[in-house]
N, C-alpha and C. Protein backbone atom coordinates (compact mmCIF):
# COMPACT_ATOMS: atom_id res chain seq x y z
N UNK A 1 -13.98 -18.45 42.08
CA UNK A 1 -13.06 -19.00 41.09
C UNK A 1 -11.64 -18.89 41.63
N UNK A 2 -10.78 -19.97 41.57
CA UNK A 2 -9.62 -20.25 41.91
C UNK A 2 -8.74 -18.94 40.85
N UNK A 3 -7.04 -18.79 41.39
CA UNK A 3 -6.17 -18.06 40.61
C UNK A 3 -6.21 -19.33 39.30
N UNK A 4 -5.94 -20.41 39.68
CA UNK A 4 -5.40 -21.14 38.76
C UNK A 4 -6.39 -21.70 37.67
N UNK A 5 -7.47 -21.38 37.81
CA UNK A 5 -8.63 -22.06 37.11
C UNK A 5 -8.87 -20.86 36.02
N UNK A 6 -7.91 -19.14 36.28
CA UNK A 6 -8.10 -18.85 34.92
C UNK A 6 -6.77 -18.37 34.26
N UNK A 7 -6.11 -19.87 34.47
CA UNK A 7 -4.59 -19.07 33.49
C UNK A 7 -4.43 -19.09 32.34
N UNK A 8 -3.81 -17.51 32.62
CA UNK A 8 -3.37 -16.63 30.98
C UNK A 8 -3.58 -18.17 29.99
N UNK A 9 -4.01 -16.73 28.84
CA UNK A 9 -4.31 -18.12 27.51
C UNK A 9 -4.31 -17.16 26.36
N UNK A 10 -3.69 -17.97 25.40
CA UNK A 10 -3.43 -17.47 24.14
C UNK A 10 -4.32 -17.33 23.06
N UNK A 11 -5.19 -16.70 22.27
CA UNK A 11 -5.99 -17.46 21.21
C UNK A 11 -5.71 -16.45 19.74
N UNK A 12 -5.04 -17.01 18.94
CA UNK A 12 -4.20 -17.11 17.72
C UNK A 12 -5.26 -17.32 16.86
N UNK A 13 -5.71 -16.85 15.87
CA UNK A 13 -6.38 -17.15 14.80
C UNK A 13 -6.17 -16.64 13.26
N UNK A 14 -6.24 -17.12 12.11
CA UNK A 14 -5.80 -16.65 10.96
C UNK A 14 -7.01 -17.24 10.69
N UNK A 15 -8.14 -16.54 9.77
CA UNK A 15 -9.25 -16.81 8.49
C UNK A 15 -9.76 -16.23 7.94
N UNK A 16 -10.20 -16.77 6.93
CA UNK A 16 -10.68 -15.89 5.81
C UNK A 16 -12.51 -15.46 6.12
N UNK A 17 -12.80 -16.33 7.40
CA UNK A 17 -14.65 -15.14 7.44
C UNK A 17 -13.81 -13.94 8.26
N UNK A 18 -15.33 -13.43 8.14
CA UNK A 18 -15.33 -11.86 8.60
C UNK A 18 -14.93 -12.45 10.37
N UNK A 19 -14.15 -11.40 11.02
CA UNK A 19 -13.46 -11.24 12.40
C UNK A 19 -14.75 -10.40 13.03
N UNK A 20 -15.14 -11.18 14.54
CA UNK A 20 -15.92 -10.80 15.20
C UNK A 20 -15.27 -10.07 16.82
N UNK A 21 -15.37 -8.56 16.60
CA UNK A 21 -15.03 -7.96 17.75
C UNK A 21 -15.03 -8.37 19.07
N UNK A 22 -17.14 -8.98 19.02
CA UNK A 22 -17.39 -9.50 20.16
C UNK A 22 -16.96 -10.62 20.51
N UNK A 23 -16.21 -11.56 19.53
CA UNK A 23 -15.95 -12.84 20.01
C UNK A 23 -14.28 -12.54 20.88
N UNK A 24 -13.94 -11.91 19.68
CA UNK A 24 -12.21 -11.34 20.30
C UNK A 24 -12.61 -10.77 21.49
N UNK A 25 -13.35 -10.34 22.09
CA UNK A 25 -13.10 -9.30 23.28
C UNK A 25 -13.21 -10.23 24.49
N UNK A 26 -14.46 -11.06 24.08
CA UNK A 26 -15.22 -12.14 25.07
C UNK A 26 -14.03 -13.46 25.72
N UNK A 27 -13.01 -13.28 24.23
CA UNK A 27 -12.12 -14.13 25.29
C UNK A 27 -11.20 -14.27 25.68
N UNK A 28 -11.02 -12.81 26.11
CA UNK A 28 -9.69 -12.41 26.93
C UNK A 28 -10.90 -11.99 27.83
N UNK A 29 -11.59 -11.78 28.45
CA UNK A 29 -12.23 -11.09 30.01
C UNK A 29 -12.00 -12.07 31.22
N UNK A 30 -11.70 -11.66 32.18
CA UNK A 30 -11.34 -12.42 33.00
C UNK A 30 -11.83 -11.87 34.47
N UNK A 31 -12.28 -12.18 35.41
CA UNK A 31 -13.27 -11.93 36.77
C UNK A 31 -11.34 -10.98 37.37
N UNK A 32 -10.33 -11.42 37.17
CA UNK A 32 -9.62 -10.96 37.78
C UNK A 32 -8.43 -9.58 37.12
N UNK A 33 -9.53 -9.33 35.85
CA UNK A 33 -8.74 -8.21 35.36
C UNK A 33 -10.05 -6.85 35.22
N UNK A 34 -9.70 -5.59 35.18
CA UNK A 34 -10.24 -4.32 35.00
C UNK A 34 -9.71 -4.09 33.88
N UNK A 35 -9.19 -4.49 33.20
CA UNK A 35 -9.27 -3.87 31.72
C UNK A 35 -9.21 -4.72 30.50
N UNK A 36 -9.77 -4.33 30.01
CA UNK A 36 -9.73 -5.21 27.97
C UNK A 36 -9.19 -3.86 27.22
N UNK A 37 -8.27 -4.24 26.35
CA UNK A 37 -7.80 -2.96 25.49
C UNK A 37 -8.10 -4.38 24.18
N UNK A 38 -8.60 -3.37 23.22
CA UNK A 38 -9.03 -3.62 21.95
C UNK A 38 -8.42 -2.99 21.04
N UNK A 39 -7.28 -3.41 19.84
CA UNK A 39 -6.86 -2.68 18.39
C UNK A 39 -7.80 -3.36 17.38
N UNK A 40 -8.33 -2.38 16.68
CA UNK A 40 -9.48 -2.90 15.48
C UNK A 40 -8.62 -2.35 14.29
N UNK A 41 -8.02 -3.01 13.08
CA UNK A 41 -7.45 -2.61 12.25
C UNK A 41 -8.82 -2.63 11.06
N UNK A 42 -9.21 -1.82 10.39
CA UNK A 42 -10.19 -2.03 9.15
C UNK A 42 -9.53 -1.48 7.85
N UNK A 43 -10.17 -1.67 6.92
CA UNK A 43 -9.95 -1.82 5.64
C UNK A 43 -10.63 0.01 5.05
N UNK A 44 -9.95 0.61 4.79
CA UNK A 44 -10.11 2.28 4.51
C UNK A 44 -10.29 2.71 2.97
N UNK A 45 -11.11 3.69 2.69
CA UNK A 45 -11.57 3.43 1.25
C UNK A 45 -10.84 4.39 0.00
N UNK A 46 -9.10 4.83 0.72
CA UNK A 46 -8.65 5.62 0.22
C UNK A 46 -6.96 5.20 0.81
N UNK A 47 -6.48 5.38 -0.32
CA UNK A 47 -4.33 5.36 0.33
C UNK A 47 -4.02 6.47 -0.69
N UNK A 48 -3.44 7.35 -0.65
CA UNK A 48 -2.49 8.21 -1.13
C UNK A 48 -3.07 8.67 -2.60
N UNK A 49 -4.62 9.00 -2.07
CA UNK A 49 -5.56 9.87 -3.31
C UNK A 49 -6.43 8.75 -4.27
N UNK A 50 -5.95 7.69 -3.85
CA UNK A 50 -6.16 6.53 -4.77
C UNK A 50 -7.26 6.03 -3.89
N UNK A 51 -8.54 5.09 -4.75
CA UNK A 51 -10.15 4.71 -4.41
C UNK A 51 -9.42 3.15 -4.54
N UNK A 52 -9.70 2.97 -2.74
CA UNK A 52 -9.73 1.60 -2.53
C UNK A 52 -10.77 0.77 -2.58
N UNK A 53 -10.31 -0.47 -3.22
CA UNK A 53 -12.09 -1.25 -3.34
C UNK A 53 -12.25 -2.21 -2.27
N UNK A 54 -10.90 -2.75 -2.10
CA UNK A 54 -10.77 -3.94 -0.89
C UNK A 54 -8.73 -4.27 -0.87
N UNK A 55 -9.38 -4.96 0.08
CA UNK A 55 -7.87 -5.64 0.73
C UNK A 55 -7.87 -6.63 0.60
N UNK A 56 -6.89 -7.16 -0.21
CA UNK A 56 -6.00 -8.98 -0.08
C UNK A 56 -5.34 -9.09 0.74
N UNK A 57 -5.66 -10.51 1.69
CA UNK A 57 -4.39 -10.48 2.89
C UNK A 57 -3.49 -12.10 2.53
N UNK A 58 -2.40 -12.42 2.31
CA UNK A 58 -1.79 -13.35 2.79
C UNK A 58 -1.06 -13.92 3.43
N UNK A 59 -0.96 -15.06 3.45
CA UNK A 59 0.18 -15.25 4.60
C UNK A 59 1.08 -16.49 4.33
N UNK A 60 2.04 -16.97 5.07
CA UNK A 60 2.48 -17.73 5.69
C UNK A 60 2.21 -18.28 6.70
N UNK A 61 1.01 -19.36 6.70
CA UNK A 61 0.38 -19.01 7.82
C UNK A 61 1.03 -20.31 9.33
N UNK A 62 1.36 -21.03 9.28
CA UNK A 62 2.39 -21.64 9.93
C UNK A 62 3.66 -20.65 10.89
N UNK A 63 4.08 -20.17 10.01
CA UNK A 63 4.81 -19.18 10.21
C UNK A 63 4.52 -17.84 10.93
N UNK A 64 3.66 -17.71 10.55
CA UNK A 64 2.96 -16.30 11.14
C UNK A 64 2.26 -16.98 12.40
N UNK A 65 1.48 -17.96 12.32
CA UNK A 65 1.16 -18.27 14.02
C UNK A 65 2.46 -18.31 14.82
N UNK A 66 3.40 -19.20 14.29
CA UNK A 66 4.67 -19.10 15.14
C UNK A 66 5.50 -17.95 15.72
N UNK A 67 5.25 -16.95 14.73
CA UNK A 67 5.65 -15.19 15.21
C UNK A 67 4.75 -14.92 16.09
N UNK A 68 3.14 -15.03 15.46
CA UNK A 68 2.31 -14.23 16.78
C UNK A 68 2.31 -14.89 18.38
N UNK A 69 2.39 -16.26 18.56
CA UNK A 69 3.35 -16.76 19.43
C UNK A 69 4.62 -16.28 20.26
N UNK A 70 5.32 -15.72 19.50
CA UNK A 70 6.46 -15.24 20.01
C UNK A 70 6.09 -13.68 20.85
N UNK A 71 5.22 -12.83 19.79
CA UNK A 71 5.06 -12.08 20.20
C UNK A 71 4.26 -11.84 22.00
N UNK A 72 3.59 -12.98 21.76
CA UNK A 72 2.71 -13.02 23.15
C UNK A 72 3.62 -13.08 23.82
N UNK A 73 4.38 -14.20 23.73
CA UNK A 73 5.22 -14.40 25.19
C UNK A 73 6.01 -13.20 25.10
N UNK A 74 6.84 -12.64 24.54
CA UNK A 74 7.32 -11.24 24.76
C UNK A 74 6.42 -10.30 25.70
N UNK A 75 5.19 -10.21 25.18
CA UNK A 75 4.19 -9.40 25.94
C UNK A 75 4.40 -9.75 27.26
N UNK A 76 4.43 -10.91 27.45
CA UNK A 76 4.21 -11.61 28.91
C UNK A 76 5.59 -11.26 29.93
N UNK A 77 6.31 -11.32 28.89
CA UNK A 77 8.02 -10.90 29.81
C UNK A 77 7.68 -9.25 29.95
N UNK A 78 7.54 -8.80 29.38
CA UNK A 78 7.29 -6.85 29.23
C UNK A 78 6.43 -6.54 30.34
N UNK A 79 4.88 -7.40 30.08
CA UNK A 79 3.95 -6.83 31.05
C UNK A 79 3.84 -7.99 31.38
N UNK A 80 4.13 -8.68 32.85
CA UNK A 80 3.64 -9.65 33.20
C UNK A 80 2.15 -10.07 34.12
N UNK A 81 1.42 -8.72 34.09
CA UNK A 81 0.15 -9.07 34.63
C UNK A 81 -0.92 -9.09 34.05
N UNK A 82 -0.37 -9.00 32.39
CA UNK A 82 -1.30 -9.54 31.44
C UNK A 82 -1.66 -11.20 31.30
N UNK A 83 -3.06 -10.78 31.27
CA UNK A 83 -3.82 -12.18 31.38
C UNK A 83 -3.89 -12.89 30.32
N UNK A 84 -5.07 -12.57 29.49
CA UNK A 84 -5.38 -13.33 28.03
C UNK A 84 -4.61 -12.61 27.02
N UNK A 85 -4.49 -13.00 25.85
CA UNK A 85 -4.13 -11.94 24.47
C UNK A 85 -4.72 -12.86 23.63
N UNK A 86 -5.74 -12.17 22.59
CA UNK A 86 -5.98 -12.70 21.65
C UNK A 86 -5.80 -11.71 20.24
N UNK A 87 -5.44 -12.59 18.89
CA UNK A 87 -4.94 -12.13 17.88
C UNK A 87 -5.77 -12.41 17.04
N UNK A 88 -6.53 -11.82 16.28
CA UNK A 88 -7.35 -12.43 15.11
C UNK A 88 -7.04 -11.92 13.69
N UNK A 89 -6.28 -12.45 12.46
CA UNK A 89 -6.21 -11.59 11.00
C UNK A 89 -7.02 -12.30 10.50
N UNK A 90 -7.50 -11.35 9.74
CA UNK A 90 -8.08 -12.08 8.45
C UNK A 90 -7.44 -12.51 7.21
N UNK A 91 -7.67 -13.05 6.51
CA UNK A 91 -7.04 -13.59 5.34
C UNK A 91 -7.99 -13.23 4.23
N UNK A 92 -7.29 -13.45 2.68
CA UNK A 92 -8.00 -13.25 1.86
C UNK A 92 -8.62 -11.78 1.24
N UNK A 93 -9.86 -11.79 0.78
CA UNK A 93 -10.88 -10.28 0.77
C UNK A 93 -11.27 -9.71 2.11
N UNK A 94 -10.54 -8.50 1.90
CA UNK A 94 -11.60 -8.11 3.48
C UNK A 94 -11.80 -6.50 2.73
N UNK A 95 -13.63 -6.33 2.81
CA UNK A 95 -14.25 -5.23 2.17
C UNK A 95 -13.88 -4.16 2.90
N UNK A 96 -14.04 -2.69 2.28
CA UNK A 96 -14.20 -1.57 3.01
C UNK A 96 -15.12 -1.47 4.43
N UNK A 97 -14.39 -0.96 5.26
CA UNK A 97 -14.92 -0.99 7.10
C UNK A 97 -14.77 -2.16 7.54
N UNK A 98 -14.59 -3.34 6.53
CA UNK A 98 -14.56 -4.50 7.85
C UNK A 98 -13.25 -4.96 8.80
N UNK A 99 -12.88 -5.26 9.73
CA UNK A 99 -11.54 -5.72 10.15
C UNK A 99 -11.05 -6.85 9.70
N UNK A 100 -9.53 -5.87 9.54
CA UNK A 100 -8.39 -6.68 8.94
C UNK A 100 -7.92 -7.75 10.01
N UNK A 101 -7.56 -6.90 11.38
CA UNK A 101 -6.71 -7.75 12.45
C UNK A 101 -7.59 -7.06 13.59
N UNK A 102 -7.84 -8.07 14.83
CA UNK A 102 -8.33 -7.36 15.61
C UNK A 102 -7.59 -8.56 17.01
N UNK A 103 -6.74 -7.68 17.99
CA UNK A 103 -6.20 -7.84 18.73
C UNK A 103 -7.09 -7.40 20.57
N UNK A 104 -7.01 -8.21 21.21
CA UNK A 104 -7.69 -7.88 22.30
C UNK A 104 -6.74 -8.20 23.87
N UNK A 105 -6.41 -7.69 24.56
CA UNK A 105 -5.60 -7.85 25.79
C UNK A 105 -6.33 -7.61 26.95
N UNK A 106 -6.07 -8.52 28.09
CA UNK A 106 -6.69 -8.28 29.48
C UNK A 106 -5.86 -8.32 30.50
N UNK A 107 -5.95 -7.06 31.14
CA UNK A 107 -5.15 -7.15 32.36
C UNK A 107 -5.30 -6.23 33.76
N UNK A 108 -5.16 -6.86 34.60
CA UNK A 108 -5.16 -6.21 36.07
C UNK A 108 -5.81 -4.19 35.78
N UNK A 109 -5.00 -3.75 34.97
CA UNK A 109 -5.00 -2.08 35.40
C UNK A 109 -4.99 -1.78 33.58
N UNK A 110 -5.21 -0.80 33.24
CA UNK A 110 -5.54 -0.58 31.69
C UNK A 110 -3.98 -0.08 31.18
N UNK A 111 -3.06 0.61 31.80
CA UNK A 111 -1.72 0.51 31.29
C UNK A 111 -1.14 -0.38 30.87
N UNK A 112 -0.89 -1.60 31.33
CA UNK A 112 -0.70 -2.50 30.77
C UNK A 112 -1.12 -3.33 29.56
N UNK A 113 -2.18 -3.25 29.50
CA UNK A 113 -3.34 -3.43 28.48
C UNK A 113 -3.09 -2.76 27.10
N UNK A 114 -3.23 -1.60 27.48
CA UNK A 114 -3.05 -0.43 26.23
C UNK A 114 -1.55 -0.74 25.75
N UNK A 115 -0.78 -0.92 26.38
CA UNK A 115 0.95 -0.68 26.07
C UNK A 115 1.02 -1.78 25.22
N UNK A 116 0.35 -3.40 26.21
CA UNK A 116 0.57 -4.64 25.10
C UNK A 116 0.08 -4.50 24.20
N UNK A 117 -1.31 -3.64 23.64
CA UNK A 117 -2.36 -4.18 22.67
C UNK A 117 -1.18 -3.47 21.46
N UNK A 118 -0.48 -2.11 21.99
CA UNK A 118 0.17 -1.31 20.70
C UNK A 118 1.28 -2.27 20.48
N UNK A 119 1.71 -2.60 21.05
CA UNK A 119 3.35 -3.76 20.82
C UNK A 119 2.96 -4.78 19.84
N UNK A 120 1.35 -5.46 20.25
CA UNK A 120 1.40 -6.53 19.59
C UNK A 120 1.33 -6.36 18.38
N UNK A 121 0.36 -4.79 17.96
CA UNK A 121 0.03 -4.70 16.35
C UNK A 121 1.58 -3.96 15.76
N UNK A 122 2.42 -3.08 16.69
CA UNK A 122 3.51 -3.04 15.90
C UNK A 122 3.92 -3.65 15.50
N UNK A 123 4.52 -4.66 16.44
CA UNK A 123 5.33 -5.61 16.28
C UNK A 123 4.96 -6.91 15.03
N UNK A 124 3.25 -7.07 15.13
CA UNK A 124 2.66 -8.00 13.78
C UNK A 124 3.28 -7.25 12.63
N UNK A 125 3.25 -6.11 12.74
CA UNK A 125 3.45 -5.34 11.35
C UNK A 125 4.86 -5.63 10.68
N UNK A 126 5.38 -5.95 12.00
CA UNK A 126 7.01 -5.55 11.52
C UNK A 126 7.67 -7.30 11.50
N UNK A 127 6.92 -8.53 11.76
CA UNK A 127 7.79 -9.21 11.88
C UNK A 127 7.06 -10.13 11.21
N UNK A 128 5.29 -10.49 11.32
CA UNK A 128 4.46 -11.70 10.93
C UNK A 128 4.44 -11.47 9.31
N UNK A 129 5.13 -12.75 9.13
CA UNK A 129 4.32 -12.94 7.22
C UNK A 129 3.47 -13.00 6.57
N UNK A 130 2.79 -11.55 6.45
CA UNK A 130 1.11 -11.68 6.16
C UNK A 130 1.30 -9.97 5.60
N UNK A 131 1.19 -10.73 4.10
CA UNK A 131 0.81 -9.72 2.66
C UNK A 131 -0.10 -9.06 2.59
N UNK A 132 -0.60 -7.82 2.49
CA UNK A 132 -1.19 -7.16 1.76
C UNK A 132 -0.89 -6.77 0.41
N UNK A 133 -2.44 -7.02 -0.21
CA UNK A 133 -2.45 -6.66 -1.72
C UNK A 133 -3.37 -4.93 -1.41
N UNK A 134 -3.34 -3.83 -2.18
CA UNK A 134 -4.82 -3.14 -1.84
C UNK A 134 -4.83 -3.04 -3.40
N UNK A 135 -6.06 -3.23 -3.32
CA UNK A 135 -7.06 -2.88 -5.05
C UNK A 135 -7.37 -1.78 -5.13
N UNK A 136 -7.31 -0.54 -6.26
CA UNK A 136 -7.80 0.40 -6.71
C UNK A 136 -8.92 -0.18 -7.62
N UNK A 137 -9.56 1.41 -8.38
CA UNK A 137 -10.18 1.10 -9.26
C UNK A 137 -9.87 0.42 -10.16
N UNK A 138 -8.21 0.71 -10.95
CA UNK A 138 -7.90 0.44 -11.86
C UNK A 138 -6.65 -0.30 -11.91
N UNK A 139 -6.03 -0.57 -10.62
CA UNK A 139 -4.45 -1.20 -10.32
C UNK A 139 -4.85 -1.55 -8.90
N UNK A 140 -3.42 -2.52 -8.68
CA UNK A 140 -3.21 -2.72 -7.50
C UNK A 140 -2.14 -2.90 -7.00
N UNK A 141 -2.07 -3.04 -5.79
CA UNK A 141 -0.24 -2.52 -5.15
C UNK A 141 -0.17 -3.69 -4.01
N UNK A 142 1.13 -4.35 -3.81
CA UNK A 142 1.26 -4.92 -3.09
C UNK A 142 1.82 -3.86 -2.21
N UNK A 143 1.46 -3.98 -0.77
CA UNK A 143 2.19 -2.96 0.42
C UNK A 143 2.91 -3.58 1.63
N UNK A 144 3.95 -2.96 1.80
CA UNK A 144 4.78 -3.46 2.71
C UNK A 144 4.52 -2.51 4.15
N UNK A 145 4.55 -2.98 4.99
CA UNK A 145 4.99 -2.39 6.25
C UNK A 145 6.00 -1.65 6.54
N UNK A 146 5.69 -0.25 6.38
CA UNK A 146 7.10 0.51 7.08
C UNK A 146 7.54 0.03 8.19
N UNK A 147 6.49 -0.40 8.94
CA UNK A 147 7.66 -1.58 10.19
C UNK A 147 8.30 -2.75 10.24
N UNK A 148 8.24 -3.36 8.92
CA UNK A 148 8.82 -4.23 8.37
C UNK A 148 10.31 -4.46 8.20
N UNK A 149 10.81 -4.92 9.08
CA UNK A 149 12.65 -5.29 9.48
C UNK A 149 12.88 -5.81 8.03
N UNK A 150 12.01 -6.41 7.36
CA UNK A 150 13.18 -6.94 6.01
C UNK A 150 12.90 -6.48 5.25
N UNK A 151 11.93 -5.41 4.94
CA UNK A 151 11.74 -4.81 3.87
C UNK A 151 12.82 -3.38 3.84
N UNK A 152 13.45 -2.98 5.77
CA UNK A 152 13.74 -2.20 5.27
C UNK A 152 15.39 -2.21 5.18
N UNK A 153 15.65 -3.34 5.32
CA UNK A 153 16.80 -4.12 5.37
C UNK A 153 17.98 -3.36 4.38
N UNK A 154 17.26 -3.66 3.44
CA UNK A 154 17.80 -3.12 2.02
C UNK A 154 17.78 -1.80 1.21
N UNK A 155 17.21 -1.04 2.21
CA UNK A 155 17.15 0.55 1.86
C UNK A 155 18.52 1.52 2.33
């Protein structure tokens, strides 16, 4: 296989089915990288003493591809011997244990890898327009991102 027959590639996704690990992982691998770093964000059955039932996710979703966009190419200026990056959120219901966002990076040596995979989910946290609701038993809370630049704008 030629250098050029596997260039870096982006794959961006926002939906509401369930997010498949194996599909995210499968397409960032590349014959010319040693590492895949994987962030699996899931849905936890407890926040601050309180019984979670599930997660609402929304978005902006135009918008939010256009951030997670941005974010890649950032990755690419930071670590440039990163190969693939792929981004997957879910939208909508997502039950207890299943993934919320699952992010996958490939590159040459696993430092690189690991460093982008944490940037990309900080950085989603703090910049992409995509709501969380979480449901209790009996209430529910919309939650913001403590890494959230405009939420904390105003504090």
């Amino acid at each position: 296989m030629e250098e050029n027959e596997d260039v870096p590639k982006d794959f961006i996704k926002l939906k509401s089915e369930k997010l498949s690990v194996d599909e995210v992982s499968e397409l960032v691998v590349s014959p010319y990288c040693g590492a895949v770093s994987l962030f699996i964000g899931t849905t936890r059955n407890n926040f601050e003493g309180k019984k979670v039932i599930h997660l609402e996710y929304e978005a902006y979703t135009s918008m939010a591809e256009t951030e997670i966009k941005k974010i890649c190419r950032d990755v690419r200026q930071k670590w440039p011997s990163v190969k693939h990056i792929a981004v997957h959120h879910r939208l909508g219901v997502v039950p207890i244990t299943e993934a919320s966002v699952i992010i996958a990076v490939s590159s040459p040596h696993r430092a690189e890898s690991l460093e982008a995979v944490t940037y990309c989910i900080n950085t989603l946290k703090a910049s992409v327009p995509i709501w969380k609701k979480e449901i209790y038993e009996d209430e529910y809370s919309w939650k913001e991102n403590k890494e959230c630049f405009w939420a904390n704008s105003e504090k």
